[in-house]
PDB file of N, CA and C in Angstrom:
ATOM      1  N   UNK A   1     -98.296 183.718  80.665  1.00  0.00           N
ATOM      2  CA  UNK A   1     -98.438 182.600  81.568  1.00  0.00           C
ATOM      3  C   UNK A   1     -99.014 181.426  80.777  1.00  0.00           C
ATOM      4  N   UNK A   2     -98.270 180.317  80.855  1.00  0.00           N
ATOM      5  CA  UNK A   2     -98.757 178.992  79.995  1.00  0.00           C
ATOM      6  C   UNK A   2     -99.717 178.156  81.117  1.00  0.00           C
ATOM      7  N   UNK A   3    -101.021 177.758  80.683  1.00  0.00           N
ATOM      8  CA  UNK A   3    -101.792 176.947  81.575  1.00  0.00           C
ATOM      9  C   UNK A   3    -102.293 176.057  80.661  1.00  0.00           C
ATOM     10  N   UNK A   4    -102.794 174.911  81.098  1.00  0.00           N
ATOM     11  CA  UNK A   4    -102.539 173.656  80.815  1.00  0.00           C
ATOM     12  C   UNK A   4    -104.188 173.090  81.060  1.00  0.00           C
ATOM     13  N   UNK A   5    -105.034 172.214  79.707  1.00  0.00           N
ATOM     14  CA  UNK A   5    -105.944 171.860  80.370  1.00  0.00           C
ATOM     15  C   UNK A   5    -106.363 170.169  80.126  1.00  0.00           C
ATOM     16  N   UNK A   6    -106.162 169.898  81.789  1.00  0.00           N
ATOM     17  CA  UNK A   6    -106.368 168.631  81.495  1.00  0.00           C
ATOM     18  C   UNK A   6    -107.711 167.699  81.908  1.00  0.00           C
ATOM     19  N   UNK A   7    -107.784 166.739  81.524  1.00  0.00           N
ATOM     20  CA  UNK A   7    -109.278 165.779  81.933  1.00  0.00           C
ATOM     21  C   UNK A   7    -109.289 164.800  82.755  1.00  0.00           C
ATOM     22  N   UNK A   8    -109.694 165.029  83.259  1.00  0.00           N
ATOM     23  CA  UNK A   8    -110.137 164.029  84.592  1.00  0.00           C
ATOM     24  C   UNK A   8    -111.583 163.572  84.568  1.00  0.00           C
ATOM     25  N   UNK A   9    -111.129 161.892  84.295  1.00  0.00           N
ATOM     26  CA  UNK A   9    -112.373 161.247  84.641  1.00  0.00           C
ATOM     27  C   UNK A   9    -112.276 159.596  85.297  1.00  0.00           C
ATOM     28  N   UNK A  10    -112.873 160.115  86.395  1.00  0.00           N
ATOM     29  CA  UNK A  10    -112.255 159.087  87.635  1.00  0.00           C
ATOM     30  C   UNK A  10    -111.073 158.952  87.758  1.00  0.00           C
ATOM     31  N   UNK A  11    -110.488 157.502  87.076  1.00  0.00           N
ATOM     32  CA  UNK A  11    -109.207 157.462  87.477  1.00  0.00           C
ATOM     33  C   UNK A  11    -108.060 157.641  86.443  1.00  0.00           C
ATOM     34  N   UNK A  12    -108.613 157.896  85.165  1.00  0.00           N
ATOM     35  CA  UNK A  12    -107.938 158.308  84.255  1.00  0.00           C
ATOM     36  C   UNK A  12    -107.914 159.567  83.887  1.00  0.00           C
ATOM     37  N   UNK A  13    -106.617 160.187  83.261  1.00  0.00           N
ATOM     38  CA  UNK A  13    -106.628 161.967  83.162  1.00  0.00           C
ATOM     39  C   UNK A  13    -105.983 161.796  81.772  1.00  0.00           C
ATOM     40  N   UNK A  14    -106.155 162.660  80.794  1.00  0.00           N
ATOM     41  CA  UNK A  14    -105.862 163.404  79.684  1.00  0.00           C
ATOM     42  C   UNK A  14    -105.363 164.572  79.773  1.00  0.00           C
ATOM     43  N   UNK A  15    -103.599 163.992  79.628  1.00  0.00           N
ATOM     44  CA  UNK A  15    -102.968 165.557  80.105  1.00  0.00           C
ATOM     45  C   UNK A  15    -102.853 166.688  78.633  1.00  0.00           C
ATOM     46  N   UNK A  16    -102.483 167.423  79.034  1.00  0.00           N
ATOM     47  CA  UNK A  16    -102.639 168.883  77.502  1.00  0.00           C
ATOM     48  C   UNK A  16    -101.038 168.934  78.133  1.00  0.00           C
ATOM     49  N   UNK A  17    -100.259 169.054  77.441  1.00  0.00           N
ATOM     50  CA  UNK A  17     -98.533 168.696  76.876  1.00  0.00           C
ATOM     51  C   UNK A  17     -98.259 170.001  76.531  1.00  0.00           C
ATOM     52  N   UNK A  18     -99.333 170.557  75.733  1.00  0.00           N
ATOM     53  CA  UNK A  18     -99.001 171.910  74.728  1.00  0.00           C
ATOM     54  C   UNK A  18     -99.225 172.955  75.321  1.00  0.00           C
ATOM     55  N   UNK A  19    -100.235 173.171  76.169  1.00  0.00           N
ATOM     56  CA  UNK A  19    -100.719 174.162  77.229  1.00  0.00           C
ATOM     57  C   UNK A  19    -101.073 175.444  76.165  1.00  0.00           C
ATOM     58  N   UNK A  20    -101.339 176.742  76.617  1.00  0.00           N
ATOM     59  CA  UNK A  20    -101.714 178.007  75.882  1.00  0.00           C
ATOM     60  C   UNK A  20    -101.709 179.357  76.947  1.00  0.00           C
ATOM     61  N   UNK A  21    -101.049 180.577  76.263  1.00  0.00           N
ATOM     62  CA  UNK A  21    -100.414 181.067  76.613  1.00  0.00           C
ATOM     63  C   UNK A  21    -101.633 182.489  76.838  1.00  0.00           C
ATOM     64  N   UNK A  22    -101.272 182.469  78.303  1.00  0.00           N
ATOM     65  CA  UNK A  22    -102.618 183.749  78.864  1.00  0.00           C
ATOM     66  C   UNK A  22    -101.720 184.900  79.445  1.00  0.00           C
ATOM     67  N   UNK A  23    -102.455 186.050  79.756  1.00  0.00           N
ATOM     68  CA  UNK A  23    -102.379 186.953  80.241  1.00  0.00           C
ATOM     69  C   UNK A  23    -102.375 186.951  82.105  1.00  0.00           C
ATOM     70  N   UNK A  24    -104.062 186.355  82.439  1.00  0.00           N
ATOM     71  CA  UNK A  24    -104.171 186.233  83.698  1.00  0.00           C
ATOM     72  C   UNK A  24    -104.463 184.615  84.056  1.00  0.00           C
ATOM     73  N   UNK A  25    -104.451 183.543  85.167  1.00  0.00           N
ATOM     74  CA  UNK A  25    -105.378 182.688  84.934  1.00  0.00           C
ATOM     75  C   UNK A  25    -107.129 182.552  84.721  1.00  0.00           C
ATOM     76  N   UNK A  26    -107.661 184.346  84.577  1.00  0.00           N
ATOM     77  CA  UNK A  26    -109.123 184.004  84.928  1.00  0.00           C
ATOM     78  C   UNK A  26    -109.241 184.082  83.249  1.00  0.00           C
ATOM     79  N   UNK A  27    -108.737 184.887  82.498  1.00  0.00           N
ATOM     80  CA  UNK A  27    -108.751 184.419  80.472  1.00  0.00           C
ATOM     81  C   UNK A  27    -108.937 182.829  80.194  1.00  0.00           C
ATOM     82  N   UNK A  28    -108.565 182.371  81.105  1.00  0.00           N
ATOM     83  CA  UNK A  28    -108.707 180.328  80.525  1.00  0.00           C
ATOM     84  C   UNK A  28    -110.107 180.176  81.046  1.00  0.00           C
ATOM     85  N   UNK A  29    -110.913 180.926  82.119  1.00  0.00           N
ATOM     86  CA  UNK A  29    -111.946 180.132  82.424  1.00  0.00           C
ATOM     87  C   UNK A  29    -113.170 179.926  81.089  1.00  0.00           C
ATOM     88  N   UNK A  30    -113.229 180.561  79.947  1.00  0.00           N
ATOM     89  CA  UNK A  30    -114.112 180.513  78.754  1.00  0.00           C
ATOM     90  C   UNK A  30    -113.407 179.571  78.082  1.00  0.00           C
ATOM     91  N   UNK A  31    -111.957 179.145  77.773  1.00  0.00           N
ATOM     92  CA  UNK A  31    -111.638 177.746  77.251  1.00  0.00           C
ATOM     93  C   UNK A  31    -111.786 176.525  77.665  1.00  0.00           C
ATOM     94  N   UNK A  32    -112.175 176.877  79.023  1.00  0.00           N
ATOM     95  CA  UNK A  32    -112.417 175.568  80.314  1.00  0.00           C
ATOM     96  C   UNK A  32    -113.546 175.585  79.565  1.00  0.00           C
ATOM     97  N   UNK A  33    -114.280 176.440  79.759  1.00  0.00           N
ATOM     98  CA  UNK A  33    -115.805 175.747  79.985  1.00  0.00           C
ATOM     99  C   UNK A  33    -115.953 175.388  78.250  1.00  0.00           C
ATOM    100  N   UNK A  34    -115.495 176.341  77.002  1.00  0.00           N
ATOM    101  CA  UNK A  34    -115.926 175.600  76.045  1.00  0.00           C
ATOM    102  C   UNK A  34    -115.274 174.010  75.675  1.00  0.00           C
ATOM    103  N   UNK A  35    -114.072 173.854  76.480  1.00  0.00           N
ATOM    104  CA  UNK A  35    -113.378 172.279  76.444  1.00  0.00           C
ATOM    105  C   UNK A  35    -115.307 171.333  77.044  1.00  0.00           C
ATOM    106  N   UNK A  36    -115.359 171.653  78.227  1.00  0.00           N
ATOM    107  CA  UNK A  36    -116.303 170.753  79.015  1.00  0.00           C
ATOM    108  C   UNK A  36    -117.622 170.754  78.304  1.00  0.00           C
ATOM    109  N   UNK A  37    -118.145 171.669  77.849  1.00  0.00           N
ATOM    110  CA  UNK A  37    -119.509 172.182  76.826  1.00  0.00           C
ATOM    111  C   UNK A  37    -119.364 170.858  75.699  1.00  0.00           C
ATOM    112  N   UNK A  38    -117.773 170.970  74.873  1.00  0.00           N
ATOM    113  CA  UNK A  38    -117.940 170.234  74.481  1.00  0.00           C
ATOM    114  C   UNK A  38    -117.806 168.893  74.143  1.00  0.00           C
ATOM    115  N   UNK A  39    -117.038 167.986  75.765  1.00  0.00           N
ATOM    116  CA  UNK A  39    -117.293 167.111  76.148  1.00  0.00           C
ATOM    117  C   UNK A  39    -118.304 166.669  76.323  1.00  0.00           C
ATOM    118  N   UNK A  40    -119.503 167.511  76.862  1.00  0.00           N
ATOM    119  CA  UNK A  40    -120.459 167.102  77.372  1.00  0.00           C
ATOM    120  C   UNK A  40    -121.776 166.991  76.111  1.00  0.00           C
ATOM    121  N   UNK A  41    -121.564 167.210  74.610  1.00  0.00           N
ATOM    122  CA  UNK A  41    -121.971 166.985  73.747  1.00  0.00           C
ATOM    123  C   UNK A  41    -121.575 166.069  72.875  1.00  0.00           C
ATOM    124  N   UNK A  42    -120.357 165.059  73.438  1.00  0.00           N
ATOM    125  CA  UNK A  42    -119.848 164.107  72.671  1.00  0.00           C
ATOM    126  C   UNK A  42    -121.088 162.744  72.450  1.00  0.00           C
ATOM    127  N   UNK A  43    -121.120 161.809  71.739  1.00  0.00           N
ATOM    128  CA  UNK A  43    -122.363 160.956  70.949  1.00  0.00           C
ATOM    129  C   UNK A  43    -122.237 160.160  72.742  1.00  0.00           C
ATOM    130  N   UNK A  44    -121.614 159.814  73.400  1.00  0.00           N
ATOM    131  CA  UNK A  44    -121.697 158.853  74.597  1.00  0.00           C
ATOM    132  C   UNK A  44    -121.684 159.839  75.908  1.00  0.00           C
ATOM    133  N   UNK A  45    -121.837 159.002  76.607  1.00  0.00           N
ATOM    134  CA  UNK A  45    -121.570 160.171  78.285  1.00  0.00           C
ATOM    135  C   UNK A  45    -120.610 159.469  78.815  1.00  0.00           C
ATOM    136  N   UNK A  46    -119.381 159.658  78.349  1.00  0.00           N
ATOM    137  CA  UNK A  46    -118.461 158.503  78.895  1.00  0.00           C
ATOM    138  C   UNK A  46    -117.871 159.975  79.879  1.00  0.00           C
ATOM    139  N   UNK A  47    -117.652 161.380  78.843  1.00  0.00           N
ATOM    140  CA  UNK A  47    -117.458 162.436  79.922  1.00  0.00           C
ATOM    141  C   UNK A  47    -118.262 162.795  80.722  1.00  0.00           C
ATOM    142  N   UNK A  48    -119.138 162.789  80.825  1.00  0.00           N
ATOM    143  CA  UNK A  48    -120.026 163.361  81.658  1.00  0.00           C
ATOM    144  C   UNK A  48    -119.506 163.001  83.019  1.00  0.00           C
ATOM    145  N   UNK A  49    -119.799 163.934  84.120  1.00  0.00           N
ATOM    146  CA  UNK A  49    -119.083 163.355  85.532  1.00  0.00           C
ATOM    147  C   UNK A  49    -117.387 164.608  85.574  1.00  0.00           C
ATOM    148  N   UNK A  50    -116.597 164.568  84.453  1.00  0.00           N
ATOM    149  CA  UNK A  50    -115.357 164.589  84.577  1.00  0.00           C
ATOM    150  C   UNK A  50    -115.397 165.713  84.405  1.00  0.00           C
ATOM    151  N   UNK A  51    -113.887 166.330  84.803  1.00  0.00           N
ATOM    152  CA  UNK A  51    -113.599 167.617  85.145  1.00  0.00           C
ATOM    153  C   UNK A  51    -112.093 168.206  83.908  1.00  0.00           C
ATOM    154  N   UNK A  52    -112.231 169.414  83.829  1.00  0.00           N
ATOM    155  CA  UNK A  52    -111.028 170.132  83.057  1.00  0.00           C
ATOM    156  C   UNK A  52    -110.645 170.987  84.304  1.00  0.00           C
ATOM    157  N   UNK A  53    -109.372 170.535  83.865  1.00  0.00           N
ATOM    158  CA  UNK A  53    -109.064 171.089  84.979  1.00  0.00           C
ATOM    159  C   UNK A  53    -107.749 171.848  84.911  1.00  0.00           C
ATOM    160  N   UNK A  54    -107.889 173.054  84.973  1.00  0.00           N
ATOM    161  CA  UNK A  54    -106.436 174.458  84.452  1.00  0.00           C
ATOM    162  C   UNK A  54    -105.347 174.201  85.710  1.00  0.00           C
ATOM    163  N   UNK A  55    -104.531 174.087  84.731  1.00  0.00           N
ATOM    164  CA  UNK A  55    -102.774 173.872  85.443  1.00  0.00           C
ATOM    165  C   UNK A  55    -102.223 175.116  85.150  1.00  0.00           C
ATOM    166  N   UNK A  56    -101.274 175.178  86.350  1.00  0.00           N
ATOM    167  CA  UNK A  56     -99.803 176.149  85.928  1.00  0.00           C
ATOM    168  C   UNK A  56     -98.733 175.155  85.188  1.00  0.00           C
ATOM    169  N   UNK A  57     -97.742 176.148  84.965  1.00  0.00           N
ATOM    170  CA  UNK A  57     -96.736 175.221  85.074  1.00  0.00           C
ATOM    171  C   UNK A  57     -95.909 174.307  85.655  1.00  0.00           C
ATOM    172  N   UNK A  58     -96.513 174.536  86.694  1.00  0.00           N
ATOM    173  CA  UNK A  58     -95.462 173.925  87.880  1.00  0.00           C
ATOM    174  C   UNK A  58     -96.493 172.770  88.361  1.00  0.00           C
ATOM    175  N   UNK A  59     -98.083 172.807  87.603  1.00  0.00           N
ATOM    176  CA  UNK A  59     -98.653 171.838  88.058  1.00  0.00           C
ATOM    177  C   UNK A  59     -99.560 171.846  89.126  1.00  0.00           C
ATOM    178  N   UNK A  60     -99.883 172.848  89.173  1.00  0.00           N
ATOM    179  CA  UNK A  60    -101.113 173.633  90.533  1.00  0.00           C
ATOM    180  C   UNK A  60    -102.397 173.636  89.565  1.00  0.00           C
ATOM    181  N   UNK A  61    -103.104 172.955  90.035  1.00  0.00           N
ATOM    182  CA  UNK A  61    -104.248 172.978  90.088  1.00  0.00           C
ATOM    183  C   UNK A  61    -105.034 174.609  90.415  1.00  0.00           C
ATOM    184  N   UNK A  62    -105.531 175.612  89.321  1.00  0.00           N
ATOM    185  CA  UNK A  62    -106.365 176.871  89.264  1.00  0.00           C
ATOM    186  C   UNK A  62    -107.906 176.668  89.887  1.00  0.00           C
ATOM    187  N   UNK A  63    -108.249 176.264  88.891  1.00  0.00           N
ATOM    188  CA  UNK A  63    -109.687 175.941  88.721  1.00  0.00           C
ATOM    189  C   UNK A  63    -109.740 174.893  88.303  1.00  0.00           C
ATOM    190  N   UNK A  64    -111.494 174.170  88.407  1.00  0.00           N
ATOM    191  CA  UNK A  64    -111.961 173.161  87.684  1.00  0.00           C
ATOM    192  C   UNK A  64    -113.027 173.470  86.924  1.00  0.00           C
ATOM    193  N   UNK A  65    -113.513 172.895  86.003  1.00  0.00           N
ATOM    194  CA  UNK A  65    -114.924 173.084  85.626  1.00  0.00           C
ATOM    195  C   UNK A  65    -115.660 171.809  85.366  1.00  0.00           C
ATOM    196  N   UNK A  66    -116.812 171.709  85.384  1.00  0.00           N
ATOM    197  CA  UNK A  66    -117.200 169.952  85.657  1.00  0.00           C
ATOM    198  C   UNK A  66    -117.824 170.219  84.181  1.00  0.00           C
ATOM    199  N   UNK A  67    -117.872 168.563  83.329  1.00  0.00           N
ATOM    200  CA  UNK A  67    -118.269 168.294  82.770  1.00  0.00           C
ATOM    201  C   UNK A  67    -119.798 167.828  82.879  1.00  0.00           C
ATOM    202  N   UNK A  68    -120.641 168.299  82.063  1.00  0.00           N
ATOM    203  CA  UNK A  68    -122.511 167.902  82.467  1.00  0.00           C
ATOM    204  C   UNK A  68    -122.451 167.825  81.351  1.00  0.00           C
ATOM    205  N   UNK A  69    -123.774 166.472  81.157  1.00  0.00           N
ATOM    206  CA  UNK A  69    -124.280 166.489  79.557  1.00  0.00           C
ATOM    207  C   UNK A  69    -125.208 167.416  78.993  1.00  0.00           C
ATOM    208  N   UNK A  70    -124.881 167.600  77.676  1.00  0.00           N
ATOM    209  CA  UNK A  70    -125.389 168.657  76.900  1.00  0.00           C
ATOM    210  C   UNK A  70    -127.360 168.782  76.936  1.00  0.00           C
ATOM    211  N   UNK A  71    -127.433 169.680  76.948  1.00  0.00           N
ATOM    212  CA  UNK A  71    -128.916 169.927  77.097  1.00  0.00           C
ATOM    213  C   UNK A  71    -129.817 169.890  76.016  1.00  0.00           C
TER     214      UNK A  71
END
Protein backbone atom coordinates (compact mmCIF):
# COMPACT_ATOMS: atom_id res chain seq x y z
CA UNK A 1 0.00 0.00 0.00
CA UNK A 2 1.58 3.43 -1.15
CA UNK A 3 0.76 6.38 1.40
CA UNK A 4 1.65 9.68 0.93
CA UNK A 5 2.88 12.37 3.44
CA UNK A 6 1.87 15.65 3.12
CA UNK A 7 2.12 19.25 5.05
CA UNK A 8 -0.27 21.35 5.92
CA UNK A 9 0.20 24.66 7.17
CA UNK A 10 -2.75 26.88 7.09
CA UNK A 11 -3.33 27.53 3.74
CA UNK A 12 -0.49 26.13 2.09
CA UNK A 13 0.28 22.19 1.73
CA UNK A 14 3.48 20.36 0.66
CA UNK A 15 2.40 17.48 -1.27
CA UNK A 16 4.87 14.04 -1.17
CA UNK A 17 4.51 12.97 -5.17
CA UNK A 18 6.72 9.90 -4.25
CA UNK A 19 4.71 8.43 -1.42
CA UNK A 20 6.27 4.97 0.36
CA UNK A 21 5.27 1.71 0.24
CA UNK A 22 3.62 -0.05 3.60
CA UNK A 23 2.24 -3.08 4.66
CA UNK A 24 -0.69 -1.64 6.89
CA UNK A 25 -1.63 2.18 7.22
CA UNK A 26 -0.73 2.03 11.08
CA UNK A 27 3.51 1.22 9.85
CA UNK A 28 3.43 5.12 8.59
CA UNK A 29 2.35 6.38 11.96
CA UNK A 30 6.43 6.41 13.25
CA UNK A 31 7.29 8.22 9.78
CA UNK A 32 4.49 10.73 10.54
CA UNK A 33 5.61 11.53 13.66
CA UNK A 34 9.47 11.45 12.83
CA UNK A 35 8.46 13.89 9.56
CA UNK A 36 6.64 16.38 12.39
CA UNK A 37 9.54 15.81 15.30
CA UNK A 38 11.43 17.05 12.72
CA UNK A 39 9.64 19.95 11.56
CA UNK A 40 9.20 20.97 14.77
CA UNK A 41 13.08 21.29 15.31
CA UNK A 42 13.61 23.34 12.23
CA UNK A 43 15.86 26.97 13.22
CA UNK A 44 12.15 29.02 12.80
CA UNK A 45 8.54 27.97 13.92
CA UNK A 46 7.20 28.69 10.67
CA UNK A 47 5.99 24.71 11.16
CA UNK A 48 4.92 24.70 14.21
CA UNK A 49 0.93 24.68 14.22
CA UNK A 50 0.98 22.35 10.92
CA UNK A 51 0.03 18.98 10.34
CA UNK A 52 1.46 15.69 8.24
CA UNK A 53 -0.86 14.33 7.15
CA UNK A 54 -0.95 10.31 5.61
CA UNK A 55 -2.79 9.85 2.26
CA UNK A 56 -3.95 6.84 0.31
CA UNK A 57 -3.85 6.77 -3.00
CA UNK A 58 -6.88 7.82 -3.94
CA UNK A 59 -6.31 10.76 -1.57
CA UNK A 60 -8.13 9.93 1.81
CA UNK A 61 -6.95 11.45 4.42
CA UNK A 62 -5.63 8.30 7.36
CA UNK A 63 -4.32 10.13 10.04
CA UNK A 64 -2.79 13.38 11.07
CA UNK A 65 -0.09 14.19 13.32
CA UNK A 66 0.40 17.85 14.49
CA UNK A 67 3.45 19.55 14.33
CA UNK A 68 4.74 21.15 18.07
CA UNK A 69 7.98 22.83 18.62
CA UNK A 70 10.84 20.91 19.70
CA UNK A 71 11.49 20.75 23.39
Amino acid sequence: MRLFFDVLNGQSRRYDFHGRDFGKPEDATQVAQLIAADLGFSETEDWVGSQVQVKDSAGQTLFSVSVRIAA
